[in-house]
N, C-alpha and C. Protein backbone atom coordinates (compact mmCIF):
# COMPACT_ATOMS: atom_id res chain seq x y z
N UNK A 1 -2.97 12.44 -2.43
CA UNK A 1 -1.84 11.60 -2.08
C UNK A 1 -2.15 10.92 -0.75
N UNK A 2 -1.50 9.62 -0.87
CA UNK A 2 -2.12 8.91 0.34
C UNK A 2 -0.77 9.11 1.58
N UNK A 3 -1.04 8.34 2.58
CA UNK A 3 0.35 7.68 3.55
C UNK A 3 -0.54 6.88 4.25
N UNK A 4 0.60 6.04 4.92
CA UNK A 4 -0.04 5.31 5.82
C UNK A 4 -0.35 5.88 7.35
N UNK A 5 -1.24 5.43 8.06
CA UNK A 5 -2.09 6.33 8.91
C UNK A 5 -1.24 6.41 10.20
N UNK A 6 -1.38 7.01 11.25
CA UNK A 6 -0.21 7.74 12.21
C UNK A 6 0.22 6.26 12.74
N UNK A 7 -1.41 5.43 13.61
CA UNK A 7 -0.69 4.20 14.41
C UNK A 7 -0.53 3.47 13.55
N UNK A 8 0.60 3.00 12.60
CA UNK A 8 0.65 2.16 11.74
C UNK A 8 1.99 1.75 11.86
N UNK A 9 2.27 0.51 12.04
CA UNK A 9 3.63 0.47 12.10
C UNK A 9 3.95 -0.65 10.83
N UNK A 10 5.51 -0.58 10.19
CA UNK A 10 5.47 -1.48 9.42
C UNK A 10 7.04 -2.70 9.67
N UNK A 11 6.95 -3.70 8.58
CA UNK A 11 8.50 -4.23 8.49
C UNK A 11 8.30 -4.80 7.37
N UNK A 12 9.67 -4.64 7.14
CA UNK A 12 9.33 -5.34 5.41
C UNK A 12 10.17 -6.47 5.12
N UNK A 13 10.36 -7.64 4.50
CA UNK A 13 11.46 -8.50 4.20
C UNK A 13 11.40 -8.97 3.10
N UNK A 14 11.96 -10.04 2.35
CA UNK A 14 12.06 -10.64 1.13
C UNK A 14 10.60 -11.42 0.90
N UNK A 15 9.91 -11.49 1.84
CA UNK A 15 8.62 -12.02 1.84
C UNK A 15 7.70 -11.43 1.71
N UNK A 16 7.30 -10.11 2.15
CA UNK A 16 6.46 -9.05 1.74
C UNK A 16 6.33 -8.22 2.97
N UNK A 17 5.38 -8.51 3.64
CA UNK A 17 5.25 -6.78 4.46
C UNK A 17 4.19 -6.95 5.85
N UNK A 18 4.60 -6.54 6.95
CA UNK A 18 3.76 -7.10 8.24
C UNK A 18 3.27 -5.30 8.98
N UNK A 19 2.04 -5.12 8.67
CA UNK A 19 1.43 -4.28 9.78
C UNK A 19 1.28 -4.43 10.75
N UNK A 20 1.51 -3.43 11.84
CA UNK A 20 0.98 -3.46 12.97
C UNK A 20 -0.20 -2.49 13.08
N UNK A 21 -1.69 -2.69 13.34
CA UNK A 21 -2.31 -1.21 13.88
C UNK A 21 -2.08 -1.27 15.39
N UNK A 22 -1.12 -0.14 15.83
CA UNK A 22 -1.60 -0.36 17.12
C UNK A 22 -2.46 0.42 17.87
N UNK A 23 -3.78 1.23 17.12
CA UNK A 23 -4.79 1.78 17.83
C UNK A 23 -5.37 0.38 18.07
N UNK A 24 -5.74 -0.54 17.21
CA UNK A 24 -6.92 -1.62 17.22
C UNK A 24 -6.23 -2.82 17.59
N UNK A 25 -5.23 -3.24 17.36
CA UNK A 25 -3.98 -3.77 18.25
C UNK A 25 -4.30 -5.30 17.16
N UNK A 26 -4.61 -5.05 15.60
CA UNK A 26 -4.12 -5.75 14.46
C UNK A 26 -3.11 -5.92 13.44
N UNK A 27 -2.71 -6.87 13.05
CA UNK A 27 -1.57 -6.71 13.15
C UNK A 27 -2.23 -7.65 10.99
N UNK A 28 -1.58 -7.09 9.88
CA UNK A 28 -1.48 -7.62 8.93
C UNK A 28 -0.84 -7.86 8.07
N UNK A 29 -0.90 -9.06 7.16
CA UNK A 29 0.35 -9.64 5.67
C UNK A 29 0.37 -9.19 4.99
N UNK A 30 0.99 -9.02 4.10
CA UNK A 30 1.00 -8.88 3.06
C UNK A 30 2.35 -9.55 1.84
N UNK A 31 1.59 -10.21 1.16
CA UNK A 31 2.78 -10.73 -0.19
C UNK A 31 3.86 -9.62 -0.58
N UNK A 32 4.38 -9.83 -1.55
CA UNK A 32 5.06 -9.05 -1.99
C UNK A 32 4.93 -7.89 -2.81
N UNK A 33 4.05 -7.93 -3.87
CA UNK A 33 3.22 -7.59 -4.20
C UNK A 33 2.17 -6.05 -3.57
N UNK A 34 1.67 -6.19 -2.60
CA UNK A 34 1.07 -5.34 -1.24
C UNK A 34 2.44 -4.82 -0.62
N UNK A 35 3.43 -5.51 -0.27
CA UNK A 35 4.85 -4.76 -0.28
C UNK A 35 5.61 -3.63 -0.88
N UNK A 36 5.23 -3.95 -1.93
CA UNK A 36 5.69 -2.97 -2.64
C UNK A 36 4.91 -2.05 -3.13
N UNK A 37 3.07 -2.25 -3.17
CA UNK A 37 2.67 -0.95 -2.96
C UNK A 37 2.77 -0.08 -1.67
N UNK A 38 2.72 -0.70 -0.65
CA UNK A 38 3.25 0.11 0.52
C UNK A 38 4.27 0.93 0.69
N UNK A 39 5.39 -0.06 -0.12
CA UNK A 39 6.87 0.86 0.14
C UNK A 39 6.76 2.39 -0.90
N UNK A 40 5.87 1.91 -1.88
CA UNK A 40 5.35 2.65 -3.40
C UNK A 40 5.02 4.07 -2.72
N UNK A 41 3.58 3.96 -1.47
CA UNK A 41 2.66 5.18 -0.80
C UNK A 41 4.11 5.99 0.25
N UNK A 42 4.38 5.30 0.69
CA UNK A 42 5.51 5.82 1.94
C UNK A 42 6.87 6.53 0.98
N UNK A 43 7.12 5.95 -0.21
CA UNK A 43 7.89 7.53 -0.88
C UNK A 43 7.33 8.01 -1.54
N UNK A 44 5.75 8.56 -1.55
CA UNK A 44 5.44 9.63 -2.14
C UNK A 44 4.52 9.29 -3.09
N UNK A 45 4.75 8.10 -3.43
CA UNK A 45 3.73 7.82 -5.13
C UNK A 45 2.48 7.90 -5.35
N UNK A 46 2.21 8.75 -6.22
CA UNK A 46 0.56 9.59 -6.23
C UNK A 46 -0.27 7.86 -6.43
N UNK A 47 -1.85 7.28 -6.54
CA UNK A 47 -2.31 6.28 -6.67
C UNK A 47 -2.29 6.38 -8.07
N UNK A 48 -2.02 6.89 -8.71
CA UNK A 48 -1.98 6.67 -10.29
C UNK A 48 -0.32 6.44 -10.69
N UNK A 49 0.29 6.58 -10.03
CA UNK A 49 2.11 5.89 -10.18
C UNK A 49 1.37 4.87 -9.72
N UNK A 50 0.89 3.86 -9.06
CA UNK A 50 1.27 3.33 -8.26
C UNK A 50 0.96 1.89 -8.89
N UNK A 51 -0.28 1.89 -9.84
CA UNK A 51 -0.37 0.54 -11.17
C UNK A 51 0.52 0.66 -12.27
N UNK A 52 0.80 1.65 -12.69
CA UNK A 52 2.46 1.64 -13.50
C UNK A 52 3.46 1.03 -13.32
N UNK A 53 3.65 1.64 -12.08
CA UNK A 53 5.14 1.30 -11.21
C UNK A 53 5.22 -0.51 -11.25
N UNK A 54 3.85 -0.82 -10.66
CA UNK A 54 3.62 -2.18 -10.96
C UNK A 54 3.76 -2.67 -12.03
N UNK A 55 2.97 -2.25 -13.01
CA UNK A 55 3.80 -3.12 -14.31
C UNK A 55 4.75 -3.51 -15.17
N UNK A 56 5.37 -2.18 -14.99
CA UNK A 56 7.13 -2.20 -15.05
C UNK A 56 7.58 -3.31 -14.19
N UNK A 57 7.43 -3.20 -12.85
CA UNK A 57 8.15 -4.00 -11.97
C UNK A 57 7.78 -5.47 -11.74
N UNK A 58 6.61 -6.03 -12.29
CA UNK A 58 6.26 -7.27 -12.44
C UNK A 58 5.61 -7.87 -13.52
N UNK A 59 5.86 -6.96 -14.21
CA UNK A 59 5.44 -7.13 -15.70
C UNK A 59 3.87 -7.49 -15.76
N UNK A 60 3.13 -6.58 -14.73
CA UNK A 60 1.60 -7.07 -15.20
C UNK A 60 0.64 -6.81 -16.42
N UNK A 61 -0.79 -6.82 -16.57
CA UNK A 61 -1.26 -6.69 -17.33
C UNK A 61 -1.52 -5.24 -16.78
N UNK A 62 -1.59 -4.15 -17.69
CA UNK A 62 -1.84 -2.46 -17.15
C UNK A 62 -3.78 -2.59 -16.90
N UNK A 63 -4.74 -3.19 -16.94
CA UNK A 63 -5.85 -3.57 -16.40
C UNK A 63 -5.90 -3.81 -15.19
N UNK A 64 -5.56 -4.95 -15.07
CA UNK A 64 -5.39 -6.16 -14.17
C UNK A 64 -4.37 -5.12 -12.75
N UNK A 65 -3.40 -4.57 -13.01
CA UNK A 65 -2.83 -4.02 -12.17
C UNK A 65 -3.26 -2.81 -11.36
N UNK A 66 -4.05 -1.87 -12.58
CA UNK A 66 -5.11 -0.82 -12.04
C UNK A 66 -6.02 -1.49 -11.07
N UNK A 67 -7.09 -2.67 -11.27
CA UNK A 67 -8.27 -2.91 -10.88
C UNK A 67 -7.62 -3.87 -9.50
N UNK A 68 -6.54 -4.15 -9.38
CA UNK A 68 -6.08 -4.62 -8.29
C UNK A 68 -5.79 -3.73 -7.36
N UNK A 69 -4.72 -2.47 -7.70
CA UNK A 69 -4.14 -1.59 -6.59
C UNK A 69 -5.58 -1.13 -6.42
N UNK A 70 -6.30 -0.38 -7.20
CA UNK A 70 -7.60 -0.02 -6.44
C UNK A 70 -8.12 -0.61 -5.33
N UNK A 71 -8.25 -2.33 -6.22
CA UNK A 71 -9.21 -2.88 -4.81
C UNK A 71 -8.36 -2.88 -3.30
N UNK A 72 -6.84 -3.12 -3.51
CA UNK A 72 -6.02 -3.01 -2.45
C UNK A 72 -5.59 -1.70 -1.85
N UNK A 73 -6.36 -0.84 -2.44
CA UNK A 73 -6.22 0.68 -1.66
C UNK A 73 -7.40 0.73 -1.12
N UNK A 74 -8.54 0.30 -1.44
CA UNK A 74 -10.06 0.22 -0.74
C UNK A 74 -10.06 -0.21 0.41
N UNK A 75 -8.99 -1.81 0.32
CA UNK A 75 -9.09 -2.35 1.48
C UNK A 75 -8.31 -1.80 2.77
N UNK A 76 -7.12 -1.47 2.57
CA UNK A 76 -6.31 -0.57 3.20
C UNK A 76 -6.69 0.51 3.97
N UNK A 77 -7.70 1.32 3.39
CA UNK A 77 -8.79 2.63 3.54
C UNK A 77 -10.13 2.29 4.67
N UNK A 78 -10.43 0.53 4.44
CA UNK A 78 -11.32 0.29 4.80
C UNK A 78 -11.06 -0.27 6.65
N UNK A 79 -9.54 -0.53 6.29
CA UNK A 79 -9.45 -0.76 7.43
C UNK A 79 -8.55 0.39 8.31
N UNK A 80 -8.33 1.59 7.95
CA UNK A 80 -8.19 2.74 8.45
C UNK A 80 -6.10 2.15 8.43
N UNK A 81 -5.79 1.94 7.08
CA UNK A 81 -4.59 1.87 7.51
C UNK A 81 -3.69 2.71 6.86
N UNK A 82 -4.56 3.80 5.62
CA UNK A 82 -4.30 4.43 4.93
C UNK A 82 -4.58 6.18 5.22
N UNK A 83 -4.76 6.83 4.99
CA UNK A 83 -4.70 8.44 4.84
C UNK A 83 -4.76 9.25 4.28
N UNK A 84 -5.32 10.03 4.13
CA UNK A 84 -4.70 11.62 3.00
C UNK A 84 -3.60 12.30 3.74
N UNK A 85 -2.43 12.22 2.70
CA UNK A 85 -1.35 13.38 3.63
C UNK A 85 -2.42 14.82 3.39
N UNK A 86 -1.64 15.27 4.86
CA UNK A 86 -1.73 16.30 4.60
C UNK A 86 -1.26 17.90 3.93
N UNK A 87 -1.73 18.00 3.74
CA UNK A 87 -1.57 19.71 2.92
C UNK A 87 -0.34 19.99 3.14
N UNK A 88 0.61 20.43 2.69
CA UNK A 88 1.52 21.86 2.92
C UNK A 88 1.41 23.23 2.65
């Protein structure tokens, strides 16, 4: 299970979704789309809810939606904005 990483700050609006890192002091967009996988990781949703959830909710192709959240969890990961929760 993922979360987003400690310095991470977020906001969300009808437009999609604005990071802050403030270890590296970057700050990133996101559509709506990236919005709502974010809001998706922050209550809990294992990465395999998380192309479902999508296709229900925007009616994607169940391919197309897998091979996307992947690549948009890579990138997320890549830029240290993501996490493994930890254990209980």
């Amino acid at each position: 299970m993922l979360r987003l990483s400690d310095g991470v700050r977020s906001t969300y609006s009808g437009d999609g979704a604005v990071i802050l890192d403030v270890k590296r002091g970057q700050i990133f967009r996101f559509n709506l789309t990236g919005s709502r996988i974010l809001q998706l990781l922050r209550s809990g949703a294992e990465e395999s809810e998380i192309a479902c959830m999508l296709v229900r909710e925007f009616s994607a192709d169940p391919a197309t939606a897998e091979s996307d959240t992947n690549a948009f969890l890579a990138a997320l990961r890549q830029n240290a904005l993501i996490e493994p929760r930890p254990q209980r």
